[in-house]
ModelCIF file with pLDDT and N, C-alpha, C, O atoms, coordinates in Angstrom:
data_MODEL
#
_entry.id   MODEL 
#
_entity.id                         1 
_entity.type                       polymer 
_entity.pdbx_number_of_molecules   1 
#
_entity_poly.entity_id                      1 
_entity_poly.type                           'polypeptide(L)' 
_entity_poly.nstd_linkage                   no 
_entity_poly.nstd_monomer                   no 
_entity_poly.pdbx_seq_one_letter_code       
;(UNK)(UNK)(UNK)(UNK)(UNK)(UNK)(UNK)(UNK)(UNK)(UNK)(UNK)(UNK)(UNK)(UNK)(UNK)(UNK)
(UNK)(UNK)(UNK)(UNK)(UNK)(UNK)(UNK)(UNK)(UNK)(UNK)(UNK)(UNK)(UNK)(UNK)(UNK)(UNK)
(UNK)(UNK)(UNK)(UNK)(UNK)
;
_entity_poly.pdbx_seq_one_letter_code_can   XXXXXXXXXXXXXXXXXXXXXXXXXXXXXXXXXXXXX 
_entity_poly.pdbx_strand_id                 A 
#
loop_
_entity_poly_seq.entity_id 
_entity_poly_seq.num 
_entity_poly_seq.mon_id 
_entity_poly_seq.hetero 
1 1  UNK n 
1 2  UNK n 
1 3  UNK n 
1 4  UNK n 
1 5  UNK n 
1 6  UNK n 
1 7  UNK n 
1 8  UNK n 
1 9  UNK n 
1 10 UNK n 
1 11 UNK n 
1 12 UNK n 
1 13 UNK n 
1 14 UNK n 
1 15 UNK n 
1 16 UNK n 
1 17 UNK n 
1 18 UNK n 
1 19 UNK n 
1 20 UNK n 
1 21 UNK n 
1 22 UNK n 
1 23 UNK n 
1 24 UNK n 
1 25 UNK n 
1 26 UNK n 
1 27 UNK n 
1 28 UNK n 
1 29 UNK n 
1 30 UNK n 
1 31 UNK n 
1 32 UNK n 
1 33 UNK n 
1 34 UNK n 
1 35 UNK n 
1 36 UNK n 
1 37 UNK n 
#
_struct_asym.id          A 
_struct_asym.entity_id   1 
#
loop_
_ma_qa_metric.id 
_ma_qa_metric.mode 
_ma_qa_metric.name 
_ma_qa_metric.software_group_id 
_ma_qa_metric.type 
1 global pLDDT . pLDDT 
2 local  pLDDT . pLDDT 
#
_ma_qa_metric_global.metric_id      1 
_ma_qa_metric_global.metric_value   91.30 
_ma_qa_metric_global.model_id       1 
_ma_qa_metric_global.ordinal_id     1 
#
loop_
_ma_qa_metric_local.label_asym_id 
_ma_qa_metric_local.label_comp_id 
_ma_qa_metric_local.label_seq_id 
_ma_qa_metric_local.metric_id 
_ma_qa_metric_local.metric_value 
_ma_qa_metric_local.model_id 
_ma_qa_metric_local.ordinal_id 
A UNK 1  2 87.00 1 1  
A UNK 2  2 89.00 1 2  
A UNK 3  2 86.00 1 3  
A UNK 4  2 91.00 1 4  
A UNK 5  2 93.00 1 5  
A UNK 6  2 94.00 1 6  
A UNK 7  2 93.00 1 7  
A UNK 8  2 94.00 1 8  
A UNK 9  2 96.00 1 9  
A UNK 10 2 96.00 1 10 
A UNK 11 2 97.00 1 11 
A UNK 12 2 97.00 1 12 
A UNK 13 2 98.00 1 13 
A UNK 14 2 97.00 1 14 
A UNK 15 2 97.00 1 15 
A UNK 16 2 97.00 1 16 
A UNK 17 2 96.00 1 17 
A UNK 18 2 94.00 1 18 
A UNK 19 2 89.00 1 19 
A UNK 20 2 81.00 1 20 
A UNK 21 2 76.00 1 21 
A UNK 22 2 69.00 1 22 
A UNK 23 2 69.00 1 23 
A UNK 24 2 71.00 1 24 
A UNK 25 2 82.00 1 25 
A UNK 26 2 88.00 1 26 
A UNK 27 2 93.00 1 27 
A UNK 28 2 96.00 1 28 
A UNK 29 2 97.00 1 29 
A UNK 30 2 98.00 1 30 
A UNK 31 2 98.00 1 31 
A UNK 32 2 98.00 1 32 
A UNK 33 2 97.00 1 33 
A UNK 34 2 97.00 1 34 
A UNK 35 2 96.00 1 35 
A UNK 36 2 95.00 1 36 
A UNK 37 2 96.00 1 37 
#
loop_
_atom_site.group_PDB 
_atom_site.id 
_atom_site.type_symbol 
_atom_site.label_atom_id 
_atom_site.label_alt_id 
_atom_site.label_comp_id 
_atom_site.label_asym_id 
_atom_site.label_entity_id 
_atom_site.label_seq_id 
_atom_site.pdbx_PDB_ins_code 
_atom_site.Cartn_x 
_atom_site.Cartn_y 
_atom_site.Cartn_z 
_atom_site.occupancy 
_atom_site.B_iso_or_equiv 
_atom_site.pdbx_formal_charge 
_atom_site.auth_seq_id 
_atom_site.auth_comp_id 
_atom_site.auth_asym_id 
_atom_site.auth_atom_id 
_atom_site.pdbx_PDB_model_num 
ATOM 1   N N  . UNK A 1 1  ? 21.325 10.400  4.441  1.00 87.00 ? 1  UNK A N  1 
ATOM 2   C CA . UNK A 1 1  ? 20.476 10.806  5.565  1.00 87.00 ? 1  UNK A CA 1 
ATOM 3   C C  . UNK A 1 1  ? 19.024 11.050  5.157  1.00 87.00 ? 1  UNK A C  1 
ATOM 4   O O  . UNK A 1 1  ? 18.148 11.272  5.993  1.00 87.00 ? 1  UNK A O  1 
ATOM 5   N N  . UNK A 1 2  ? 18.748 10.989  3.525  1.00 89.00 ? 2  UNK A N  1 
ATOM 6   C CA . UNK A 1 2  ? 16.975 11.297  3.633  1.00 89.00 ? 2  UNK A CA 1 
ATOM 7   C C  . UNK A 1 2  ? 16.414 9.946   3.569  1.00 89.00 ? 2  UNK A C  1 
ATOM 8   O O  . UNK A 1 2  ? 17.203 9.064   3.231  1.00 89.00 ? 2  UNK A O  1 
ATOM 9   N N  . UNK A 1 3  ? 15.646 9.733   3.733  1.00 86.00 ? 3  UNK A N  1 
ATOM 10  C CA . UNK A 1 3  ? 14.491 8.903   3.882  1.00 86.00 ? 3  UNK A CA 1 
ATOM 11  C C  . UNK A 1 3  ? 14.494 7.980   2.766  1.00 86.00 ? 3  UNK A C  1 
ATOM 12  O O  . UNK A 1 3  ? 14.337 8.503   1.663  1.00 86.00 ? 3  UNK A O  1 
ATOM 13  N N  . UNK A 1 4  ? 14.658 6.529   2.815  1.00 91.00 ? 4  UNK A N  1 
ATOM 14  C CA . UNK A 1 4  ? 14.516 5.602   1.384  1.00 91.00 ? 4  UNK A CA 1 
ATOM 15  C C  . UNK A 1 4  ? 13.323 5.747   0.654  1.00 91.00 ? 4  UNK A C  1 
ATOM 16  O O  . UNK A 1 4  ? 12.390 6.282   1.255  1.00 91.00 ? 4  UNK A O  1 
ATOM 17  N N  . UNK A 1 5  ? 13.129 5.357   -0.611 1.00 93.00 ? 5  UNK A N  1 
ATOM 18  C CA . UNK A 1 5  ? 12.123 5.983   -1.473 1.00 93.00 ? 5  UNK A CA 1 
ATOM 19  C C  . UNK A 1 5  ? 11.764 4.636   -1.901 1.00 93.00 ? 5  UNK A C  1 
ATOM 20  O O  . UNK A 1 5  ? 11.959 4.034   -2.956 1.00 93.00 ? 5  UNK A O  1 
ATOM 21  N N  . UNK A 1 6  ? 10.914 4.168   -0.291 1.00 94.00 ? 6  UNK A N  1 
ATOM 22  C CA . UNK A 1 6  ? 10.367 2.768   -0.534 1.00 94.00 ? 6  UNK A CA 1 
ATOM 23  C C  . UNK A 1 6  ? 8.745  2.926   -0.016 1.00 94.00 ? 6  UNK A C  1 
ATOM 24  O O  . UNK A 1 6  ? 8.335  3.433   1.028  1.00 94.00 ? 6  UNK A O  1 
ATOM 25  N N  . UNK A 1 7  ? 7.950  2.282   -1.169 1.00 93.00 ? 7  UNK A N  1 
ATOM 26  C CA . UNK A 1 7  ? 6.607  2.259   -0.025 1.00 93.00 ? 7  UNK A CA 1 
ATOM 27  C C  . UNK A 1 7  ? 6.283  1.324   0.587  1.00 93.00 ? 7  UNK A C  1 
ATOM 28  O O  . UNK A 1 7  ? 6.796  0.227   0.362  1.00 93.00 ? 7  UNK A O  1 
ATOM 29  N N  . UNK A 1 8  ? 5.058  1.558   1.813  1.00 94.00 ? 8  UNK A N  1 
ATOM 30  C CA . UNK A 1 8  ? 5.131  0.864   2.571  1.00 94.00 ? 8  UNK A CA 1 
ATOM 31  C C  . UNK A 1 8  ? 3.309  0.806   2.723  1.00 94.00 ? 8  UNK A C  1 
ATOM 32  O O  . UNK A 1 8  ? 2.722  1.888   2.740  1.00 94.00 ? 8  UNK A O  1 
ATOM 33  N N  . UNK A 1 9  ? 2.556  -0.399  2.821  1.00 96.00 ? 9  UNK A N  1 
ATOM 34  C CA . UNK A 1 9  ? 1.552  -0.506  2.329  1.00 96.00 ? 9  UNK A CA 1 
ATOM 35  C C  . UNK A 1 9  ? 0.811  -0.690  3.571  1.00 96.00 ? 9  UNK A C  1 
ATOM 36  O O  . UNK A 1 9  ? 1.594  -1.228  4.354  1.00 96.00 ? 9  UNK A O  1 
ATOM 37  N N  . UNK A 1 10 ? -0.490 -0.477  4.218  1.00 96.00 ? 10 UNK A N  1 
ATOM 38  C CA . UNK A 1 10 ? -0.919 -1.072  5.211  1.00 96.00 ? 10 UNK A CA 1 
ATOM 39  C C  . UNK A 1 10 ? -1.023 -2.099  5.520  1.00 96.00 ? 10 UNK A C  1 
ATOM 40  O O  . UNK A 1 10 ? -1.164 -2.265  6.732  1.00 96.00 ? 10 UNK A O  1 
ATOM 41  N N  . UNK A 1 11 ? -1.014 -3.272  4.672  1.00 97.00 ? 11 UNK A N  1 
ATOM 42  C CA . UNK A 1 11 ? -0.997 -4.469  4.449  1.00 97.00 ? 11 UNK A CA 1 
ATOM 43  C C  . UNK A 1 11 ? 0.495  -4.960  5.261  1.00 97.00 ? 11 UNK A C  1 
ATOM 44  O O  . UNK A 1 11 ? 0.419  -5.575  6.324  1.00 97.00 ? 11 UNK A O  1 
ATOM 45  N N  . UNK A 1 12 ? 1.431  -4.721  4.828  1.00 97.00 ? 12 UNK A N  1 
ATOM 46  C CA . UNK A 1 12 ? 2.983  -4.964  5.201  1.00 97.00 ? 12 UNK A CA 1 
ATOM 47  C C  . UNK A 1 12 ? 2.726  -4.983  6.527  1.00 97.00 ? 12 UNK A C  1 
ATOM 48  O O  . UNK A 1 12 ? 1.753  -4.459  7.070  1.00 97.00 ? 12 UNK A O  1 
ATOM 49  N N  . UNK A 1 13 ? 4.115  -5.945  7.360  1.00 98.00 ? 13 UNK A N  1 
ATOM 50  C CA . UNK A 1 13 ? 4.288  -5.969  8.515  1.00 98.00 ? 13 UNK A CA 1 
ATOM 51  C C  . UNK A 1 13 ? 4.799  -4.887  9.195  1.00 98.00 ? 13 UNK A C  1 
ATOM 52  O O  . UNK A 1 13 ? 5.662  -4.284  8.557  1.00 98.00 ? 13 UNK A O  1 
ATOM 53  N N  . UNK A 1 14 ? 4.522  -4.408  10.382 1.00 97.00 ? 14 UNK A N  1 
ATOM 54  C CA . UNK A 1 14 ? 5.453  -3.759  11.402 1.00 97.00 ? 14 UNK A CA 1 
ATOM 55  C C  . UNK A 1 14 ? 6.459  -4.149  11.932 1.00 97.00 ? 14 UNK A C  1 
ATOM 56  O O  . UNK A 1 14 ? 7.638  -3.861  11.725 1.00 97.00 ? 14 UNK A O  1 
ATOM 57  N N  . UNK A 1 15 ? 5.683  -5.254  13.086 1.00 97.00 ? 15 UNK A N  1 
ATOM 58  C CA . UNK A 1 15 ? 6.495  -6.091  13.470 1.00 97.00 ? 15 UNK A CA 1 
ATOM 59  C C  . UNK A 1 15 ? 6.128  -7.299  13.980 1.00 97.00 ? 15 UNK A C  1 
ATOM 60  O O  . UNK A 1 15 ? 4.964  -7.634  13.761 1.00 97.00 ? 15 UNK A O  1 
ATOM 61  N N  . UNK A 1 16 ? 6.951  -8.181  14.723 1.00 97.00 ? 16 UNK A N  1 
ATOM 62  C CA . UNK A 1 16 ? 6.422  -9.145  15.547 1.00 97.00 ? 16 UNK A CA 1 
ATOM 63  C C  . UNK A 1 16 ? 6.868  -9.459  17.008 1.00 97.00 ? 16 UNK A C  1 
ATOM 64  O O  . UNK A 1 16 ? 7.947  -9.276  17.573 1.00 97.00 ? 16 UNK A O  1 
ATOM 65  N N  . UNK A 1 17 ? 5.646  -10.009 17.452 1.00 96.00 ? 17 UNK A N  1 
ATOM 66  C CA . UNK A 1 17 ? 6.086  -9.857  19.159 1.00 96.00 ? 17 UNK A CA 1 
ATOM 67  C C  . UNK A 1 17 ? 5.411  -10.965 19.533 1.00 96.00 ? 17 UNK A C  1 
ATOM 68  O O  . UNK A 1 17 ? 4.244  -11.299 19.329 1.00 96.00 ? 17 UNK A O  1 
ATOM 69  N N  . UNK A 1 18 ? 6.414  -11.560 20.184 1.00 94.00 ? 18 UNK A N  1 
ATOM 70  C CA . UNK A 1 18 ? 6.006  -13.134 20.768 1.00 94.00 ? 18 UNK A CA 1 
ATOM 71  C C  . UNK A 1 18 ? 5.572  -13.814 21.817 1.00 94.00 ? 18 UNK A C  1 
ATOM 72  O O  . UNK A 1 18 ? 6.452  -14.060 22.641 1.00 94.00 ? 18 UNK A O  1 
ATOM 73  N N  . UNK A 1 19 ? 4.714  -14.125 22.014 1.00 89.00 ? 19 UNK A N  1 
ATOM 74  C CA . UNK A 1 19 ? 3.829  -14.577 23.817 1.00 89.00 ? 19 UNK A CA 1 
ATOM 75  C C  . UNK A 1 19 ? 3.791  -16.016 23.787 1.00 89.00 ? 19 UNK A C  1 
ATOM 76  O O  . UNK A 1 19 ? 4.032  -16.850 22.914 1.00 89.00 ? 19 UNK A O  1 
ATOM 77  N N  . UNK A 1 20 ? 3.278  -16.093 25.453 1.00 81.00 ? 20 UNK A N  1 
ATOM 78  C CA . UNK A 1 20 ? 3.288  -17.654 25.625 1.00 81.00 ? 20 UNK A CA 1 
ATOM 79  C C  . UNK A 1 20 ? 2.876  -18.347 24.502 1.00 81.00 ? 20 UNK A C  1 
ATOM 80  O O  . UNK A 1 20 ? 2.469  -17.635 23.584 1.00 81.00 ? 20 UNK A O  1 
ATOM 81  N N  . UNK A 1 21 ? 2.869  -19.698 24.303 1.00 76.00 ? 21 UNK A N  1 
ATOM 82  C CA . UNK A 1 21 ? 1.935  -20.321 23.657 1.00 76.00 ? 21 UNK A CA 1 
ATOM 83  C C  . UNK A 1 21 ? 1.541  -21.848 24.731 1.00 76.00 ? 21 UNK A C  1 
ATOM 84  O O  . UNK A 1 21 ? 2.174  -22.471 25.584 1.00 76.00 ? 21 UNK A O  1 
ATOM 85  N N  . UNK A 1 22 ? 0.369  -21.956 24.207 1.00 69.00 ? 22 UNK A N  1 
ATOM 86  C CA . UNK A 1 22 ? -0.089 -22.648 25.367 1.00 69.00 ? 22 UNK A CA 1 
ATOM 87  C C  . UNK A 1 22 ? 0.550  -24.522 25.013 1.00 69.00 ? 22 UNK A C  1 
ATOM 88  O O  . UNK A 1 22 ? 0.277  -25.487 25.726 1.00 69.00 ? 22 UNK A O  1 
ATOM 89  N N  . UNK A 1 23 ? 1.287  -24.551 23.925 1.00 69.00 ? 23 UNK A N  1 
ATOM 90  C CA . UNK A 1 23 ? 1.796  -25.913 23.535 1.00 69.00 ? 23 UNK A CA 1 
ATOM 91  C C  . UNK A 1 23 ? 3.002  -26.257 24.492 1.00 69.00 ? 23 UNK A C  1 
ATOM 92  O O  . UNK A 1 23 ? 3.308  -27.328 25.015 1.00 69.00 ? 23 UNK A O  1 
ATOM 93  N N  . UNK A 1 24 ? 3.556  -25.082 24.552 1.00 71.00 ? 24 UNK A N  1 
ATOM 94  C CA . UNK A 1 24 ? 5.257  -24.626 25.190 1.00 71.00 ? 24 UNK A CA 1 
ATOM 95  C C  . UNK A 1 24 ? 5.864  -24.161 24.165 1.00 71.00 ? 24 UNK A C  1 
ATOM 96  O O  . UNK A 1 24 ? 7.067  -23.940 24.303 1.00 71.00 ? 24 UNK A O  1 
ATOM 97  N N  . UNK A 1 25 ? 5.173  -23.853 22.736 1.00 82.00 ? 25 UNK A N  1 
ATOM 98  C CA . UNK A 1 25 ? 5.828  -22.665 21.773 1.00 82.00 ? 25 UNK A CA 1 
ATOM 99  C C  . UNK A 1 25 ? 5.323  -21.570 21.662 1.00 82.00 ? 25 UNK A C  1 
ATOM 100 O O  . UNK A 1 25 ? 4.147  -21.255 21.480 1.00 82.00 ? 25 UNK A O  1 
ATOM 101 N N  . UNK A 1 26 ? 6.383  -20.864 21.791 1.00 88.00 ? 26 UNK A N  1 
ATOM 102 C CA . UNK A 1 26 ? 6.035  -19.181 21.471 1.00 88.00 ? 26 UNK A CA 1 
ATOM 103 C C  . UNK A 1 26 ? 5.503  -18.756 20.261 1.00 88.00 ? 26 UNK A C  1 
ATOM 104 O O  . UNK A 1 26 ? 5.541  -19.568 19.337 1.00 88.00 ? 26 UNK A O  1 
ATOM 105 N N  . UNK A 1 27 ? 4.897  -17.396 20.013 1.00 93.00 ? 27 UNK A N  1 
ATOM 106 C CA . UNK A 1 27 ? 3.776  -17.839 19.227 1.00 93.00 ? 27 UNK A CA 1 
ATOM 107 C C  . UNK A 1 27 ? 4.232  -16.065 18.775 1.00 93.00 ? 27 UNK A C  1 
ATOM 108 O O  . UNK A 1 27 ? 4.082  -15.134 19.566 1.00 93.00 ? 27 UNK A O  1 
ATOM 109 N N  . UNK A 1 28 ? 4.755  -15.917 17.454 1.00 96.00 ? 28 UNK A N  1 
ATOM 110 C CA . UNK A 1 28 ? 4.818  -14.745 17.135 1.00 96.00 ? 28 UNK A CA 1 
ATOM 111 C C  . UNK A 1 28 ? 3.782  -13.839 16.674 1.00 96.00 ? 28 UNK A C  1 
ATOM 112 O O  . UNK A 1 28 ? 3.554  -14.115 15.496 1.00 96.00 ? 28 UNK A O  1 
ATOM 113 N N  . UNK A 1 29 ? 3.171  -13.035 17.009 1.00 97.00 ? 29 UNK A N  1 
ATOM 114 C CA . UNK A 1 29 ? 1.948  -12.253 16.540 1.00 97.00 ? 29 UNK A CA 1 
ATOM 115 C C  . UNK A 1 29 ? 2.044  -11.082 15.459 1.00 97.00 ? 29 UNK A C  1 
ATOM 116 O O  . UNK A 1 29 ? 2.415  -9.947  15.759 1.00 97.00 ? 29 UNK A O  1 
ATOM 117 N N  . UNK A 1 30 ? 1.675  -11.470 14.168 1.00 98.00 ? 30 UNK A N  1 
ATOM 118 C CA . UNK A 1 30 ? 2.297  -10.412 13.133 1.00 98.00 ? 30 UNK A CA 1 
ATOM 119 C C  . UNK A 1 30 ? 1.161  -9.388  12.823 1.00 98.00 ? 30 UNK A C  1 
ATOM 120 O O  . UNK A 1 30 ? 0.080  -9.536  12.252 1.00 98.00 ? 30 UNK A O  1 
ATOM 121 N N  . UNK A 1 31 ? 1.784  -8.255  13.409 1.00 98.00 ? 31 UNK A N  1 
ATOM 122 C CA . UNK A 1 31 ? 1.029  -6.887  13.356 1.00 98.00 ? 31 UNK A CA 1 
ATOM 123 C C  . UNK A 1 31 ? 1.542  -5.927  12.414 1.00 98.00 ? 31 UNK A C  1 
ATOM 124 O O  . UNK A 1 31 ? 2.561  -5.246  12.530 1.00 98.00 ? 31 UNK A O  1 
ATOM 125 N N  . UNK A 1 32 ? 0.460  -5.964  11.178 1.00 98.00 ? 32 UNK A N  1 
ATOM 126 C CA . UNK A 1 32 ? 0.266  -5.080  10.195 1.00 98.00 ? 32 UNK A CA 1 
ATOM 127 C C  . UNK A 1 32 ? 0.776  -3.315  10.490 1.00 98.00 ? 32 UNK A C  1 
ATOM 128 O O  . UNK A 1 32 ? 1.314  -3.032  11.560 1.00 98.00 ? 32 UNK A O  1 
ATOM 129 N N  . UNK A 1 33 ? 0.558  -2.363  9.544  1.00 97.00 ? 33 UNK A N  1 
ATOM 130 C CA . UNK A 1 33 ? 0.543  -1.477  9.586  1.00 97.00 ? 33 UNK A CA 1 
ATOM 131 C C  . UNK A 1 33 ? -0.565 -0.967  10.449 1.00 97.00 ? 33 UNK A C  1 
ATOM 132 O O  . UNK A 1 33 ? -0.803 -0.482  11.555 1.00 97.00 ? 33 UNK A O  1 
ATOM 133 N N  . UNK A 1 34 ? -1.284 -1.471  8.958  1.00 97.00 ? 34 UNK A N  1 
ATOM 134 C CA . UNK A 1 34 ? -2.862 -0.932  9.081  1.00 97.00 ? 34 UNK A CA 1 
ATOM 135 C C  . UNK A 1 34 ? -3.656 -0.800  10.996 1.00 97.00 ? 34 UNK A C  1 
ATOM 136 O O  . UNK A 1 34 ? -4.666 -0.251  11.435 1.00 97.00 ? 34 UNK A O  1 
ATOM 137 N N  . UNK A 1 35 ? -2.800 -1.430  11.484 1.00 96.00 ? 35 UNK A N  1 
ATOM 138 C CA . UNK A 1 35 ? -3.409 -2.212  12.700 1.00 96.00 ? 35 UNK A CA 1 
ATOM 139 C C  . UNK A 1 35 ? -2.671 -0.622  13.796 1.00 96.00 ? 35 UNK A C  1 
ATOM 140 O O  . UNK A 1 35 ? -3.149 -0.016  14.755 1.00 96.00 ? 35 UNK A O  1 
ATOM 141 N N  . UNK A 1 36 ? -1.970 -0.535  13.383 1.00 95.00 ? 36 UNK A N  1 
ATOM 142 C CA . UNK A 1 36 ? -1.337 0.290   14.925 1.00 95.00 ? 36 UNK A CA 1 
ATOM 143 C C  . UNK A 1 36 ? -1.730 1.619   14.330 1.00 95.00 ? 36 UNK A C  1 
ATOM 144 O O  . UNK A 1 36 ? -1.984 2.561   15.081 1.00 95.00 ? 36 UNK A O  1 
ATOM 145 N N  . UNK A 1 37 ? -1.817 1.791   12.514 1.00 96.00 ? 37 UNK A N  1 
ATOM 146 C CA . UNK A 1 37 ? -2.262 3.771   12.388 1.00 96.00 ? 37 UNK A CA 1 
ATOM 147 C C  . UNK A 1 37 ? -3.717 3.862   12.919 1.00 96.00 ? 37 UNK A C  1 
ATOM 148 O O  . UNK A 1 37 ? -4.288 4.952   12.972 1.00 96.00 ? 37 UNK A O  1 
#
């Protein structure tokens, strides 16, 4: 139950989230740490 004893860099991903793309492919948008603290 404690917390893994991993770091995690601003650089590293959060996550990804995917929108239209204007080809007809979806287009995953990879958002950093750094980006959402």
């Amino acid at each position: 139950s404690v917390a893994p004893a991993i770091h995690v860099s601003p650089e590293d991903i959060a996550y990804v989230i995917y929108t239209s793309g204007s080809t007809g492919i979806p287009k995953g948008i990879v958002m950093p740490h750094r980006a959402l603290s």
